[in-house]
PDB file of N, CA and C in Angstrom:
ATOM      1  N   UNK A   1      96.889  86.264  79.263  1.00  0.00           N
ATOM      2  CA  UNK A   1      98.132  86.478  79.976  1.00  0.00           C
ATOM      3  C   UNK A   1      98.341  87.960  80.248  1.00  0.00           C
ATOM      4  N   UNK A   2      97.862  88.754  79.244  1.00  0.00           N
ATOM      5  CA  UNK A   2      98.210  90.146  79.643  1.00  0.00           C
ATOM      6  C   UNK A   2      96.794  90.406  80.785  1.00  0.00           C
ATOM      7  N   UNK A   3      96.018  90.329  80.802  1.00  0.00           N
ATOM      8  CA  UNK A   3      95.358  90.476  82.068  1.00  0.00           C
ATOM      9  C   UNK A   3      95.665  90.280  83.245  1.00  0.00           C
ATOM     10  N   UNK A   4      96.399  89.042  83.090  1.00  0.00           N
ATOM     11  CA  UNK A   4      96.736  88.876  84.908  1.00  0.00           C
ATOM     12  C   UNK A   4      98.122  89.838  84.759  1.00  0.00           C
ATOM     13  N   UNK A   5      99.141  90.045  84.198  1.00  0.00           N
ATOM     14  CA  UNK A   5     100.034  90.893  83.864  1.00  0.00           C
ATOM     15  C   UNK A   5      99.851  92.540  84.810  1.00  0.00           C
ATOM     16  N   UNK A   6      98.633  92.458  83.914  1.00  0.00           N
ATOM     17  CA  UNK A   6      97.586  94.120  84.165  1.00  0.00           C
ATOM     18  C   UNK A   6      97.160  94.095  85.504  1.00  0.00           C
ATOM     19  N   UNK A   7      96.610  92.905  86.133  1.00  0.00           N
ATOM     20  CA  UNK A   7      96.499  92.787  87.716  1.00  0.00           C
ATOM     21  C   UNK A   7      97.388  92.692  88.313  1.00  0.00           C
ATOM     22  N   UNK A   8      98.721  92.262  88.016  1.00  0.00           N
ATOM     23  CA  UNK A   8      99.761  91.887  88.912  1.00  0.00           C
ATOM     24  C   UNK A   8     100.352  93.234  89.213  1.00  0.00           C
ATOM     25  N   UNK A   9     100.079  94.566  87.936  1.00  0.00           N
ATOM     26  CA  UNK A   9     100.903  95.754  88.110  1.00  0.00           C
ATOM     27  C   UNK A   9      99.678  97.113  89.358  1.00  0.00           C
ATOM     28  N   UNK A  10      99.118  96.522  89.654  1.00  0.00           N
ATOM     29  CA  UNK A  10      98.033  97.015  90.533  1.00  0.00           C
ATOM     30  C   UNK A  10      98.566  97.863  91.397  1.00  0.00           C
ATOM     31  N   UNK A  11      98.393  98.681  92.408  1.00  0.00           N
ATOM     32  CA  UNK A  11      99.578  99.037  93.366  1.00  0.00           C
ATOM     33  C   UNK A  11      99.546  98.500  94.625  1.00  0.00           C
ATOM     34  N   UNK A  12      98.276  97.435  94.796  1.00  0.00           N
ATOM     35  CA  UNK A  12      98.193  96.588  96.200  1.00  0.00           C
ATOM     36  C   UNK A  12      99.183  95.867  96.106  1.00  0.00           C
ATOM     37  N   UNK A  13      99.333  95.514  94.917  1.00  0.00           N
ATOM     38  CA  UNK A  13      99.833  94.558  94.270  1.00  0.00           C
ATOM     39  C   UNK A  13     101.812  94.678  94.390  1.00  0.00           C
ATOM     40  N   UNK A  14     101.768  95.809  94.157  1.00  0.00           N
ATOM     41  CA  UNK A  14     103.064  96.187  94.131  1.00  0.00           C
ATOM     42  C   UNK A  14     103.717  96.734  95.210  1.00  0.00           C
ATOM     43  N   UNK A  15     102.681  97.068  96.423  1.00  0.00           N
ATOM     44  CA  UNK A  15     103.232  97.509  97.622  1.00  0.00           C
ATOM     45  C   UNK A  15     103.230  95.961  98.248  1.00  0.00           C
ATOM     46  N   UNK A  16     102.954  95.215  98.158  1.00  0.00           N
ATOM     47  CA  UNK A  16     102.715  93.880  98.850  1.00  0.00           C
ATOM     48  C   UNK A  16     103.963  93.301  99.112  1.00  0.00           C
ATOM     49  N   UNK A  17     104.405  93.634  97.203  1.00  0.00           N
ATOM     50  CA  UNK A  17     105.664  92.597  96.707  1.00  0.00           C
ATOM     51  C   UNK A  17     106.933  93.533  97.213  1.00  0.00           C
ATOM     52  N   UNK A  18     106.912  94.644  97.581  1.00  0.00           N
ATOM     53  CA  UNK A  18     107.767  95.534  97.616  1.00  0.00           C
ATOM     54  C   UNK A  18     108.033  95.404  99.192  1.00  0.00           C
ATOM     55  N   UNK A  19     106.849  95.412  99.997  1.00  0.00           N
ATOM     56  CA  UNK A  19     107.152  95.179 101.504  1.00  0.00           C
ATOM     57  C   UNK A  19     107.663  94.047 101.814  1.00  0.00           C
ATOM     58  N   UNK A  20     107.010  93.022 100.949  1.00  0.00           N
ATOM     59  CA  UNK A  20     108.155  91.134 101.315  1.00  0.00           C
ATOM     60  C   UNK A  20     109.238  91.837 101.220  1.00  0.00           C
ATOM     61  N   UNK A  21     109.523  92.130 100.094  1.00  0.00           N
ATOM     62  CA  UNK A  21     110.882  92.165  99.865  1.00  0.00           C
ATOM     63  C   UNK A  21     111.644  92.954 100.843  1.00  0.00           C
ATOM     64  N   UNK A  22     111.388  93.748 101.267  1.00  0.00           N
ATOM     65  CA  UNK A  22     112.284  94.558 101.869  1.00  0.00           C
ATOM     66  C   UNK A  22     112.278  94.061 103.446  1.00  0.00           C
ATOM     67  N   UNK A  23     110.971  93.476 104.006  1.00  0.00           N
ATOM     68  CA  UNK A  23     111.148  92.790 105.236  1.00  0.00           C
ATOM     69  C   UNK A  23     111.668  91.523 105.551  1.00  0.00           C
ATOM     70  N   UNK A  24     111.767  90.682 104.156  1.00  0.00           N
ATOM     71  CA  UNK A  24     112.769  89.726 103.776  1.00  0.00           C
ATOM     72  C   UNK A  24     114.253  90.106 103.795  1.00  0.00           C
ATOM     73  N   UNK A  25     114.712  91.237 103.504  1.00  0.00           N
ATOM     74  CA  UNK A  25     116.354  91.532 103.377  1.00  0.00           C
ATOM     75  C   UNK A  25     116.251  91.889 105.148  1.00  0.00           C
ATOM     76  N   UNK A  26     115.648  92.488 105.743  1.00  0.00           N
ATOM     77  CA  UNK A  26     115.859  93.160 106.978  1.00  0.00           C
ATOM     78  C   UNK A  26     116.058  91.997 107.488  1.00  0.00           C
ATOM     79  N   UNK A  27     115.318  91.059 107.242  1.00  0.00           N
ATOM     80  CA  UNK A  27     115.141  89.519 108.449  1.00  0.00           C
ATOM     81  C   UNK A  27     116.691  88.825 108.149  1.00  0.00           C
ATOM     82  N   UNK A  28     117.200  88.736 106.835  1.00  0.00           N
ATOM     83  CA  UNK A  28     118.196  88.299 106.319  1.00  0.00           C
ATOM     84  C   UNK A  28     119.216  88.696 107.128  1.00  0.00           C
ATOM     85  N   UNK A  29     119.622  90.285 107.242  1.00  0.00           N
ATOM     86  CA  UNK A  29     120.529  90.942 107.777  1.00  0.00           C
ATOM     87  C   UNK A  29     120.457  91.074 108.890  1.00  0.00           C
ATOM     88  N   UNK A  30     119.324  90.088 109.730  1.00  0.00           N
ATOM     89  CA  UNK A  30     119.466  90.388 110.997  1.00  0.00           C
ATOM     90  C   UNK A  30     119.343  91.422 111.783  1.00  0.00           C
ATOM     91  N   UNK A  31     118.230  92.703 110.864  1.00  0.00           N
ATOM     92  CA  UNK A  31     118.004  93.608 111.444  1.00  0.00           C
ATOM     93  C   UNK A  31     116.398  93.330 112.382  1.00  0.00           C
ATOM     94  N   UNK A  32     115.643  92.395 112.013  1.00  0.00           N
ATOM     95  CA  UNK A  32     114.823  92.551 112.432  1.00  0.00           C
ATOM     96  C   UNK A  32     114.969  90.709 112.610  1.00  0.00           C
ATOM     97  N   UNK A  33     113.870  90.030 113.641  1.00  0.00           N
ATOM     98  CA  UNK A  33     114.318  88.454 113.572  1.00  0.00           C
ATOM     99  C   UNK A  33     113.239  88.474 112.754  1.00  0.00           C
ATOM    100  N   UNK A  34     113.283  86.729 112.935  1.00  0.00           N
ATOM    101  CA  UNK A  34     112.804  85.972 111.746  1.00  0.00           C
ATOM    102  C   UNK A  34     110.919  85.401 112.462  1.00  0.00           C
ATOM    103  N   UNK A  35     111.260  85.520 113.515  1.00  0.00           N
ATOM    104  CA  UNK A  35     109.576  85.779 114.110  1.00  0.00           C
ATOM    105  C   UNK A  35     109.061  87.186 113.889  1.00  0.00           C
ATOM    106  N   UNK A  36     109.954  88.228 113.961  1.00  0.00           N
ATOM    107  CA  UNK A  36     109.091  89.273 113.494  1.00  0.00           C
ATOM    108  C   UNK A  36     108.676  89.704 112.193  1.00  0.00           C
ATOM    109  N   UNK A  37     109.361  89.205 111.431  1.00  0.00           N
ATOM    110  CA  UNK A  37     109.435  88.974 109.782  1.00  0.00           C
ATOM    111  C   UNK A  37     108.119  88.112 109.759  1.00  0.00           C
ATOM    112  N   UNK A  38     107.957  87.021 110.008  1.00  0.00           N
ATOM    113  CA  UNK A  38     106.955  85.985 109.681  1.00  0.00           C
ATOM    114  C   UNK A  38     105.084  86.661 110.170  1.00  0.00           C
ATOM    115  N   UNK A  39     105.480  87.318 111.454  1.00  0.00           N
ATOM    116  CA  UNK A  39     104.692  88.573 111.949  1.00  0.00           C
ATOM    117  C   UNK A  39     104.473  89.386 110.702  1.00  0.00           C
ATOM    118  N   UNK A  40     104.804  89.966 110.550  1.00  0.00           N
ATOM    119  CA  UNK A  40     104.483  90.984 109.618  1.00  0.00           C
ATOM    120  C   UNK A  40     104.141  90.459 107.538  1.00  0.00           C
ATOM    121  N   UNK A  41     105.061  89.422 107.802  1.00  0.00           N
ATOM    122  CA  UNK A  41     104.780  88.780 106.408  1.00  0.00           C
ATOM    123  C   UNK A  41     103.452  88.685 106.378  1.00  0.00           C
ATOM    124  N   UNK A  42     102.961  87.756 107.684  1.00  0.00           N
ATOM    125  CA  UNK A  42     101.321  87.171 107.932  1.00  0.00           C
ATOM    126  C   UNK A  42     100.253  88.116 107.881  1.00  0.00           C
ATOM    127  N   UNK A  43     100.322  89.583 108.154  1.00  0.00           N
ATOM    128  CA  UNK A  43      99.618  90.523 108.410  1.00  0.00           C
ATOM    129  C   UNK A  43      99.987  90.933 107.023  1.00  0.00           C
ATOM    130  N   UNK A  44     100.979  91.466 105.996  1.00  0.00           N
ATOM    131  CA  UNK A  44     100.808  92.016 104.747  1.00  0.00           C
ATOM    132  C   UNK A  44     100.067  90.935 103.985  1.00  0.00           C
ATOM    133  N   UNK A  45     100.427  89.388 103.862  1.00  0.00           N
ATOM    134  CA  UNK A  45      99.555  88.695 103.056  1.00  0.00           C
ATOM    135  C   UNK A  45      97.864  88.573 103.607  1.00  0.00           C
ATOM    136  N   UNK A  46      97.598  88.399 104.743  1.00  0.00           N
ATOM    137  CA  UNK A  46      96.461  88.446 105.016  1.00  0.00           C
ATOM    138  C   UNK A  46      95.882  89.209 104.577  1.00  0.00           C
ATOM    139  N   UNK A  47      95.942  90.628 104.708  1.00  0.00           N
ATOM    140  CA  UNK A  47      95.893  91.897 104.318  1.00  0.00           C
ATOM    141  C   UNK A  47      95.459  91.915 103.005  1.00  0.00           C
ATOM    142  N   UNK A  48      96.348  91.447 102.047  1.00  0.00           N
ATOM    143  CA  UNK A  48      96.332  91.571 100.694  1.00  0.00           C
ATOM    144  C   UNK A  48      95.231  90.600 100.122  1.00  0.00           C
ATOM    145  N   UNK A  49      95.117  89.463 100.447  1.00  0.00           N
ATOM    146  CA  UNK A  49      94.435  88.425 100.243  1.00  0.00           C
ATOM    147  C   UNK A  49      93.147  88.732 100.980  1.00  0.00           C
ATOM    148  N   UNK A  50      92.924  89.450 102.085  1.00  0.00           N
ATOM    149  CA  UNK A  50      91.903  89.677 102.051  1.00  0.00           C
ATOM    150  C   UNK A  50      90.715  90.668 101.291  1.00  0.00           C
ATOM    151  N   UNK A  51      91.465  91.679 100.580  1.00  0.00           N
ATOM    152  CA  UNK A  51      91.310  92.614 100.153  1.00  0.00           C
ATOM    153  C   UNK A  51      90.422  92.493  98.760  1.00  0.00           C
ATOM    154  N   UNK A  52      91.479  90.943  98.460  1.00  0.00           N
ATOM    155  CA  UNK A  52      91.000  90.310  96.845  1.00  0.00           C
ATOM    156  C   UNK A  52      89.656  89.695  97.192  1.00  0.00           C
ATOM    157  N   UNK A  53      89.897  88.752  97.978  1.00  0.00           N
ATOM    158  CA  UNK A  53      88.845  88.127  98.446  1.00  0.00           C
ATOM    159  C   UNK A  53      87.217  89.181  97.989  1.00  0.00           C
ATOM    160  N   UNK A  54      87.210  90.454  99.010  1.00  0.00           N
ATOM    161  CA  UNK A  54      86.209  91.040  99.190  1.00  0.00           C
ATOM    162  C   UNK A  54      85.898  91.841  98.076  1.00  0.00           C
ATOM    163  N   UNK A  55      86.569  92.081  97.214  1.00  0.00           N
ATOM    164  CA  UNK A  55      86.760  92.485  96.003  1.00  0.00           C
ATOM    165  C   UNK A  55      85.836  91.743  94.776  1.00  0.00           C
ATOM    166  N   UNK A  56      86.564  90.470  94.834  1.00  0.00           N
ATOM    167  CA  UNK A  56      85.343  89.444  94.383  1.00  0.00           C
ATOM    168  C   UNK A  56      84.192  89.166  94.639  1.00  0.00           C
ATOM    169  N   UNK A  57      84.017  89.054  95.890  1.00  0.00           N
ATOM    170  CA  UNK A  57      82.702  88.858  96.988  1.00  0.00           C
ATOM    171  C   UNK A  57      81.708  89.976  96.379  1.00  0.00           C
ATOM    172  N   UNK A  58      81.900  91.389  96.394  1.00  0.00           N
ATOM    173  CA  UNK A  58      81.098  92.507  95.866  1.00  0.00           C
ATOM    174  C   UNK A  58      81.032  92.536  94.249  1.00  0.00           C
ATOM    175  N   UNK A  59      81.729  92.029  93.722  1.00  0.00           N
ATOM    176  CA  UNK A  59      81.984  91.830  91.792  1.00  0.00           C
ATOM    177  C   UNK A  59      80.626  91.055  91.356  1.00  0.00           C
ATOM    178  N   UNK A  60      81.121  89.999  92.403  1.00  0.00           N
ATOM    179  CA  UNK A  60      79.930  88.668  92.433  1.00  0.00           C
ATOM    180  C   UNK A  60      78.282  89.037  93.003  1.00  0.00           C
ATOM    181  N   UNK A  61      78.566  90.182  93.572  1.00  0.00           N
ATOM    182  CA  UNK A  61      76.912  90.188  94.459  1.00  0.00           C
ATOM    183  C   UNK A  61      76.420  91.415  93.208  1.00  0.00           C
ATOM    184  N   UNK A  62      77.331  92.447  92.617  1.00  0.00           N
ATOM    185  CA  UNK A  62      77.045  93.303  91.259  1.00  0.00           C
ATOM    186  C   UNK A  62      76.678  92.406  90.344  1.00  0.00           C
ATOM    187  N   UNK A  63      77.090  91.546  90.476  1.00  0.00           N
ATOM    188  CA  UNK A  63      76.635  90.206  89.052  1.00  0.00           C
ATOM    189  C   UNK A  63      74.836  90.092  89.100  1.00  0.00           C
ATOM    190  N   UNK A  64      74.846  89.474  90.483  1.00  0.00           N
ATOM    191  CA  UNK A  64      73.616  88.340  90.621  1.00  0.00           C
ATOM    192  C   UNK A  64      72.507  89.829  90.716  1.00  0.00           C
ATOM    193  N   UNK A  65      72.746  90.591  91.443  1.00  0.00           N
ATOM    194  CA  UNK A  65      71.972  92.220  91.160  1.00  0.00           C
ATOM    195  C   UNK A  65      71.601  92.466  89.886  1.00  0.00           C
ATOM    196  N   UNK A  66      72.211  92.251  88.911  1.00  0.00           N
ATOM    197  CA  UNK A  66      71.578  92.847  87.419  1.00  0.00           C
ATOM    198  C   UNK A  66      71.193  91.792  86.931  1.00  0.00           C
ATOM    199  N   UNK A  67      71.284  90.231  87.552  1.00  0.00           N
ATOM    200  CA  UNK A  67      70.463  89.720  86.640  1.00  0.00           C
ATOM    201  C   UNK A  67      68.820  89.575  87.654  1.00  0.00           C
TER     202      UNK A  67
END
């Protein structure tokens, strides 16, 4: 549990959760709409998720390399 803890405090991690959030209150307040919110939600999670993705992808190819 403290590992994923330790990943969750990452700073991809924390700019991710920090940009929902704040493009979530903007969409709320009607500063920005709710298609452009969903826009930009889609591009920070993609973003982020892709990042992990490739992250793993190279972890995994360092693996099969040393053996």
């Amino acid at each position: 549990m403290f590992d994923n803890l330790k990943k969750l405090i990452d700073v991809k991690s924390i700019i991710t959760l920090t940009l929902t959030a704040v493009f979530a209150v903007l969409s709320l307040k009607g500063v920005i709409s709710p298609d452009q919110f969903l826009t930009i939600f889609t591009v920070i999670i993609g973003f982020y998720f892709g990042v992990q993705h490739e992250k793993k992808k190279g972890e995994a190819n360092n693996d099969n390399q040393k053996l």
